[in-house]
C-alpha atoms as a PDB file:
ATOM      1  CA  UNK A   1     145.573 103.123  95.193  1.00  0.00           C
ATOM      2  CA  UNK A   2     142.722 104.056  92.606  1.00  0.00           C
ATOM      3  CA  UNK A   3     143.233 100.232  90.909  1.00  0.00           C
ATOM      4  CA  UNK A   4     142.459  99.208  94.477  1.00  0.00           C
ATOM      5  CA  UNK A   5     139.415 101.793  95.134  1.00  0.00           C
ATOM      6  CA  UNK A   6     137.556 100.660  91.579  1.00  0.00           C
ATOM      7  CA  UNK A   7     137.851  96.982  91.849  1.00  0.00           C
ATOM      8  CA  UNK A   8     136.485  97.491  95.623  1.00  0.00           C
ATOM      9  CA  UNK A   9     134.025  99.901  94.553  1.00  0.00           C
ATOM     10  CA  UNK A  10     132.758  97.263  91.661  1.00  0.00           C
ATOM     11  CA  UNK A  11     132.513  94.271  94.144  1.00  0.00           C
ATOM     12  CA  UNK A  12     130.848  95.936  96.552  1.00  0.00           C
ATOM     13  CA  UNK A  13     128.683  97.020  93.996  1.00  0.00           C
ATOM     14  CA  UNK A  14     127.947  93.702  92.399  1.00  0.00           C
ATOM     15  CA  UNK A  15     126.069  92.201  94.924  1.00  0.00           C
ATOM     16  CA  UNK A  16     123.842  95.626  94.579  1.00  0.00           C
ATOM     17  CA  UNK A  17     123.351  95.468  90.759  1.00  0.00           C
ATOM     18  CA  UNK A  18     122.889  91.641  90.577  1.00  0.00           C
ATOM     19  CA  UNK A  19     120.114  90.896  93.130  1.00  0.00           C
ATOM     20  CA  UNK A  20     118.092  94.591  92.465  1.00  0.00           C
ATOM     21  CA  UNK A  21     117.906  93.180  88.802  1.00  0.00           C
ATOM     22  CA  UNK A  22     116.864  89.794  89.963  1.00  0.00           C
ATOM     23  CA  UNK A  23     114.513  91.795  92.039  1.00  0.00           C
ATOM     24  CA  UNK A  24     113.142  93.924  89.692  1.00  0.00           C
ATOM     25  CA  UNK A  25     112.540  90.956  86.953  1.00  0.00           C
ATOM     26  CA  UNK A  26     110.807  88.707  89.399  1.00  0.00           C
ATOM     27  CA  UNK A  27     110.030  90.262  93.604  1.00  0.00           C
ATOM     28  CA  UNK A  28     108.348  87.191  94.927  1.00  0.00           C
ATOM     29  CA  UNK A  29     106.061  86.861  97.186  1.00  0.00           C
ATOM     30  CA  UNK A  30     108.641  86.193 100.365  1.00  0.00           C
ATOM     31  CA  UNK A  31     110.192  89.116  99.297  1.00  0.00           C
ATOM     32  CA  UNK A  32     106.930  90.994  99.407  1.00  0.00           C
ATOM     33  CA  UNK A  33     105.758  89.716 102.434  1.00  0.00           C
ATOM     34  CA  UNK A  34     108.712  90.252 104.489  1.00  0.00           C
ATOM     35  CA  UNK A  35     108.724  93.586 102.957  1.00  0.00           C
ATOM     36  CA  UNK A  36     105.388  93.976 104.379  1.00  0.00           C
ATOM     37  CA  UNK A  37     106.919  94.533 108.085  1.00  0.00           C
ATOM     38  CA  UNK A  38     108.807  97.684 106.876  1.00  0.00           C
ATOM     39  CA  UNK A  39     106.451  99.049 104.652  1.00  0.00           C
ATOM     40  CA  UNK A  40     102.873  98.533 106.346  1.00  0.00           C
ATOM     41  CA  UNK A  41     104.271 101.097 109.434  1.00  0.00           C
ATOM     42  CA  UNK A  42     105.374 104.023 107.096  1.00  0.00           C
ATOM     43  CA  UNK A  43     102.445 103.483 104.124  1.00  0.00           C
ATOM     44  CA  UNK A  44     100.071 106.102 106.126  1.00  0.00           C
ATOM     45  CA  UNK A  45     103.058 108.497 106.557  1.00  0.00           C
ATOM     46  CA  UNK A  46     103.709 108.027 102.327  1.00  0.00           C
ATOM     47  CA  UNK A  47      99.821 108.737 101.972  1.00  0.00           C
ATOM     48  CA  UNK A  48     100.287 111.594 103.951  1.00  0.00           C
ATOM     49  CA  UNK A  49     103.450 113.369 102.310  1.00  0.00           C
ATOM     50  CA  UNK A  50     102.117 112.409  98.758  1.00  0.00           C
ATOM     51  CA  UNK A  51      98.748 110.230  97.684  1.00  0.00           C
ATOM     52  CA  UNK A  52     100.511 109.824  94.597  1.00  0.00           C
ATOM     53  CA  UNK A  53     103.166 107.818  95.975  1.00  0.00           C
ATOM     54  CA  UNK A  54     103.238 104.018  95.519  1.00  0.00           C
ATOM     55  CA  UNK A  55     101.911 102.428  98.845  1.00  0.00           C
ATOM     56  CA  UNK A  56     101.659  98.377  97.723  1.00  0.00           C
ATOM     57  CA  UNK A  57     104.877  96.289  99.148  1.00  0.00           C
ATOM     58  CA  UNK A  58     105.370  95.030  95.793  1.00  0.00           C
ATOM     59  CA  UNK A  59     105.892  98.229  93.493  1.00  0.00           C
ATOM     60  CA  UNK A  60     108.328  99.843  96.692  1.00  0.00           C
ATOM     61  CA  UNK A  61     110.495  96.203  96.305  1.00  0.00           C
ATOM     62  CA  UNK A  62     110.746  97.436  93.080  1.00  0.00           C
ATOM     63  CA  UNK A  63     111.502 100.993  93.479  1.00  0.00           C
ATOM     64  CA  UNK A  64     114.355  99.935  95.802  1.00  0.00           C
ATOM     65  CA  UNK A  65     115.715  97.689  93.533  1.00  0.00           C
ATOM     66  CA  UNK A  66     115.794  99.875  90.786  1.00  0.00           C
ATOM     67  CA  UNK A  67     117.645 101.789  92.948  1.00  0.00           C
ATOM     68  CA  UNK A  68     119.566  99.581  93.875  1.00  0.00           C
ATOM     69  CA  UNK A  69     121.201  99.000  90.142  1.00  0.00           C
ATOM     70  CA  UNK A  70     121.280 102.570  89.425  1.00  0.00           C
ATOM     71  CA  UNK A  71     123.210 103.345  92.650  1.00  0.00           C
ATOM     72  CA  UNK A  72     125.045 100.126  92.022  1.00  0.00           C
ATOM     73  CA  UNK A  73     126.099 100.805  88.943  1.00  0.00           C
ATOM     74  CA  UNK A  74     127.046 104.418  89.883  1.00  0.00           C
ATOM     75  CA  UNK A  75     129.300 102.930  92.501  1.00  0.00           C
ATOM     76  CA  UNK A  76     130.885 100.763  90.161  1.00  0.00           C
ATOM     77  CA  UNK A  77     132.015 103.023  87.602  1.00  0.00           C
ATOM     78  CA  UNK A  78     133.155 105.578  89.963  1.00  0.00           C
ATOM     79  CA  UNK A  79     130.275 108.174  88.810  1.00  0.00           C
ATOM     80  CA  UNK A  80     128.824 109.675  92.370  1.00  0.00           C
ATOM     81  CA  UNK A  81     130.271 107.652  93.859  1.00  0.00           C
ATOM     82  CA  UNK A  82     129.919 108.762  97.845  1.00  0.00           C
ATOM     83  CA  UNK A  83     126.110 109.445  97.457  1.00  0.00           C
ATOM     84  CA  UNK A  84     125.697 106.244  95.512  1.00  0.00           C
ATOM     85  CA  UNK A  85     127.320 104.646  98.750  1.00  0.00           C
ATOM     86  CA  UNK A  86     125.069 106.386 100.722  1.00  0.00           C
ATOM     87  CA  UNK A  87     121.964 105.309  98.958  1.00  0.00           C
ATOM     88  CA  UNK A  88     122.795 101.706  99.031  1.00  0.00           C
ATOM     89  CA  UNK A  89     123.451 102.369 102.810  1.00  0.00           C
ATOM     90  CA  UNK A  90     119.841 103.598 103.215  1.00  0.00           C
ATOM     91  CA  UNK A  91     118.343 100.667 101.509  1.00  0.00           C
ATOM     92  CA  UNK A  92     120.256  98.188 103.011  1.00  0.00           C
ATOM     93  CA  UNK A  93     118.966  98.958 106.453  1.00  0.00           C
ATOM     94  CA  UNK A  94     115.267  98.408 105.991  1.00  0.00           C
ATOM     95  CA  UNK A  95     116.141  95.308 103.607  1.00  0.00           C
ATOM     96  CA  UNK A  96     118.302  93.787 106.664  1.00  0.00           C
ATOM     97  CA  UNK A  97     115.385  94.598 109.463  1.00  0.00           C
ATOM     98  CA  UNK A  98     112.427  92.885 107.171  1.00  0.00           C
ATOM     99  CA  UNK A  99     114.361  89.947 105.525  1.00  0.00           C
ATOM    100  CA  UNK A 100     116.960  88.705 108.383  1.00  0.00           C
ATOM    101  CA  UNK A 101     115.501  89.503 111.582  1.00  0.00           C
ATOM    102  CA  UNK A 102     117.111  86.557 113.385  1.00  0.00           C
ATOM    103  CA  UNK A 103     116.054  87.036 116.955  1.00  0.00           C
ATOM    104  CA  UNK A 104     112.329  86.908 115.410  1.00  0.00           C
ATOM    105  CA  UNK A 105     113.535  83.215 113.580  1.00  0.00           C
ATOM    106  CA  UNK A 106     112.835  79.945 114.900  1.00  0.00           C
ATOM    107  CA  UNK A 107     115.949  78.199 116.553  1.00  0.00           C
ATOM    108  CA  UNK A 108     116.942  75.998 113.574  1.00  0.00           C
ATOM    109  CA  UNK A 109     116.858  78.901 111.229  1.00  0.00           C
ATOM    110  CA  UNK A 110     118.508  81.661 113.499  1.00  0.00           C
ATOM    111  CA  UNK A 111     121.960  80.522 112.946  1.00  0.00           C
ATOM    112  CA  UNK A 112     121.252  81.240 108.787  1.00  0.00           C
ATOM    113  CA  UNK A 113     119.531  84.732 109.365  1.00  0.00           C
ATOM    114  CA  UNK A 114     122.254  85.680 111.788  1.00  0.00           C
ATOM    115  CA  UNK A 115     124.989  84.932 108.927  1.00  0.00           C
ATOM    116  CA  UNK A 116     122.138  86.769 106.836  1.00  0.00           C
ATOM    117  CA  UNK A 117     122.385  89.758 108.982  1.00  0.00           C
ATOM    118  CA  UNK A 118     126.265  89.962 110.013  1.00  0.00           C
ATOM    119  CA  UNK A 119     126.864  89.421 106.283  1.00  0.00           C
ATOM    120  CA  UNK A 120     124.343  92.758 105.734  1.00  0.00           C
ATOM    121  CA  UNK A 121     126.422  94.461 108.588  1.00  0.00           C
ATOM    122  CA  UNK A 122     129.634  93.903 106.635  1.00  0.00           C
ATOM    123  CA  UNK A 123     128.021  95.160 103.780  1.00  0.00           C
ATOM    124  CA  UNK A 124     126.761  98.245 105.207  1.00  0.00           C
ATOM    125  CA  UNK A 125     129.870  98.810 107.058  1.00  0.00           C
ATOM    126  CA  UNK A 126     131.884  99.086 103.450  1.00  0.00           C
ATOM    127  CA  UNK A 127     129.138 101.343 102.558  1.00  0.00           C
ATOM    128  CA  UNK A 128     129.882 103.674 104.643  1.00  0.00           C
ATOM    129  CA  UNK A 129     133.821 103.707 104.115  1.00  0.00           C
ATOM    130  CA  UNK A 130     132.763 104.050 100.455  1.00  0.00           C
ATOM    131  CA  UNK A 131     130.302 107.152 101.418  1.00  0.00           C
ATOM    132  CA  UNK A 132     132.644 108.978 103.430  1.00  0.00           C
ATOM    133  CA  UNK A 133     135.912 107.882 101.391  1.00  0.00           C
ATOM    134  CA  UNK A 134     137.693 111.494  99.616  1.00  0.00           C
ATOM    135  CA  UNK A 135     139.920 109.859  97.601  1.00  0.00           C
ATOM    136  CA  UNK A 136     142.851 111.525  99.299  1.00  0.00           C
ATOM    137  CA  UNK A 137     140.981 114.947  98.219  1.00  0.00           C
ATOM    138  CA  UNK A 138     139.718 117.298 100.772  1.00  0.00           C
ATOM    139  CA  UNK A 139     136.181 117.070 101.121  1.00  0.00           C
ATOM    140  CA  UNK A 140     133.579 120.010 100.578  1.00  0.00           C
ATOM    141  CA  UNK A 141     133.719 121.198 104.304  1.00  0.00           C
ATOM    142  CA  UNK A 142     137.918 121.341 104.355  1.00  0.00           C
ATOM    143  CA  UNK A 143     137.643 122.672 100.989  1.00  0.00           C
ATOM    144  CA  UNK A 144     135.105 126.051 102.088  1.00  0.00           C
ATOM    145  CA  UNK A 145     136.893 126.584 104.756  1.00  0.00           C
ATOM    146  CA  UNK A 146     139.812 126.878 103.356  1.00  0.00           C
ATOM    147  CA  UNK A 147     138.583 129.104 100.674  1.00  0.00           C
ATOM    148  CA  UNK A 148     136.654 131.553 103.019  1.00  0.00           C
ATOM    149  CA  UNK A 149     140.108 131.973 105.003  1.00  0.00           C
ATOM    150  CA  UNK A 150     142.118 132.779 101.633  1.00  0.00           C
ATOM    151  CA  UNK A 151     139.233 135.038 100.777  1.00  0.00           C
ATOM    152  CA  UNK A 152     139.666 136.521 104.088  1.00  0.00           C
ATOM    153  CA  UNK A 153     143.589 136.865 103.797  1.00  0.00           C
ATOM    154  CA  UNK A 154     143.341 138.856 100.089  1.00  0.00           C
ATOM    155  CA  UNK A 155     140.631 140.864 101.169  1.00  0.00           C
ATOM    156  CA  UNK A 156     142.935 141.795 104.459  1.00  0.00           C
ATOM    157  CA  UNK A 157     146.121 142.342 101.801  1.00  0.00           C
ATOM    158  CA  UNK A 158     143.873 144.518  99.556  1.00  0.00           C
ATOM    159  CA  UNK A 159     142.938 146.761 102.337  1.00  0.00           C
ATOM    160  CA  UNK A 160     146.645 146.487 103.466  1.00  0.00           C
ATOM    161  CA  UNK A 161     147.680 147.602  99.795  1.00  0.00           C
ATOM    162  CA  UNK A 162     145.103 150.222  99.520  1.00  0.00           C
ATOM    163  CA  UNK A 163     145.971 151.661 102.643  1.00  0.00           C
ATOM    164  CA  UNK A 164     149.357 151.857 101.361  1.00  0.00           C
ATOM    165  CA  UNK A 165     148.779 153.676  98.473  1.00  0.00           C
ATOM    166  CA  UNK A 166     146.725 155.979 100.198  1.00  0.00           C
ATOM    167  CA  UNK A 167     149.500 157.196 101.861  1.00  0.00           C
ATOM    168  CA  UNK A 168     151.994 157.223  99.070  1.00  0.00           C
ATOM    169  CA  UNK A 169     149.453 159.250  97.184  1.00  0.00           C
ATOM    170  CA  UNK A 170     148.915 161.837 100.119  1.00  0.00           C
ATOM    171  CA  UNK A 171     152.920 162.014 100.644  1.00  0.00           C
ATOM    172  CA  UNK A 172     153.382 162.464  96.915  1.00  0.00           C
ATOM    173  CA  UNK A 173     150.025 165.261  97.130  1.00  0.00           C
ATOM    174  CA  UNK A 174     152.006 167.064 100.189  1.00  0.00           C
ATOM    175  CA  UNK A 175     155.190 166.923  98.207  1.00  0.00           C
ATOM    176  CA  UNK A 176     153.762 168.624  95.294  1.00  0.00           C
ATOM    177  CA  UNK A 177     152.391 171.381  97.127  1.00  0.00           C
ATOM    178  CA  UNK A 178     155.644 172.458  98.850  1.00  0.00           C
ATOM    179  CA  UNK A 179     157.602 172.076  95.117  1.00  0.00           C
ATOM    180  CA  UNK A 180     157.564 176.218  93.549  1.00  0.00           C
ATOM    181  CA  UNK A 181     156.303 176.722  90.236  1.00  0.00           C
END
């Protein structure tokens, strides 16, 4: 099955890597401007948290791209591989809502953004098969658990075992005292 995971993992991932380099070479100003309806709503909240952070539509199309190959690239080589998933995930959402918002289209373009959009639905949908995917290994949660309730079973045969020998030693101790000499 891992043949079958990494060439998934890679074509998901090349759609990722190809268009955040394209991206990140040349945005273009549709891509800025439809990035404007995401990012003109939460620019006063990034003021807020940080005045350091970028704010223009143009440098954040860039920032997610970049991320975008990193995380791509991740994905593809199996390195990270579940929050790699889960960052493309998160970027794919926002990208969808600005650049395919088909009910907002006029009717002789809504049948293209609605492809557009399903197309970004499948995508997202393997994302999050890829983020939650184990491998056939227990995840972190399975794999706590499971080690607080063996830490919990030798800590209940040590004071099993201890308890023993306490009572060997006192039987031995009450022994000794009844032996003459």
């Amino acid at each position: 099955m891992k043949p079958v995971r990494s060439a998934a993992r890679a074509m998901l991932a090349s759609i990722f890597v190809i268009s955040g380099a394209r991206v990140l070479i040349q945005p273009g100003e549709g891509r800025i401007a439809a990035a404007r309806r995401v990012t003109d709503p939460i620019t006063p909240l990034l003021e807020k948290a940080d005045p350091r952070l970028p704010t223009d539509p143009a440098t954040l199309v860039r920032v997610k791209a970049a991320a975008d190959i990193v995380a791509g690239l991740a994905l593809a080589t199996g390195r990270f591989t579940r929050p790699a998933a889960a960052v493309l995930a998160a970027g794919l959402v926002p990208t969808t809502l600005a650049g395919h918002p088909f009910w907002a289209a006029a009717k002789e373009d809504r049948a293209n953004q609605q492809i557009h959009f399903l197309k970004n639905l499948g995508l997202l949908g393997g994302l999050l098969l890829a983020a939650a995917d184990t491998e056939g290994k227990p995840g972190l949660r399975y794999r706590t658990s499971h080690a607080v309730d063996r830490s919990q079973r030798q800590v209940k045969r040590a004071v099993r075992t201890a308890k023993r020998e306490a009572r060997i030693a006192a039987l031995s101790a009450s022994a000794a005292r009844k032996i003459p000499g």
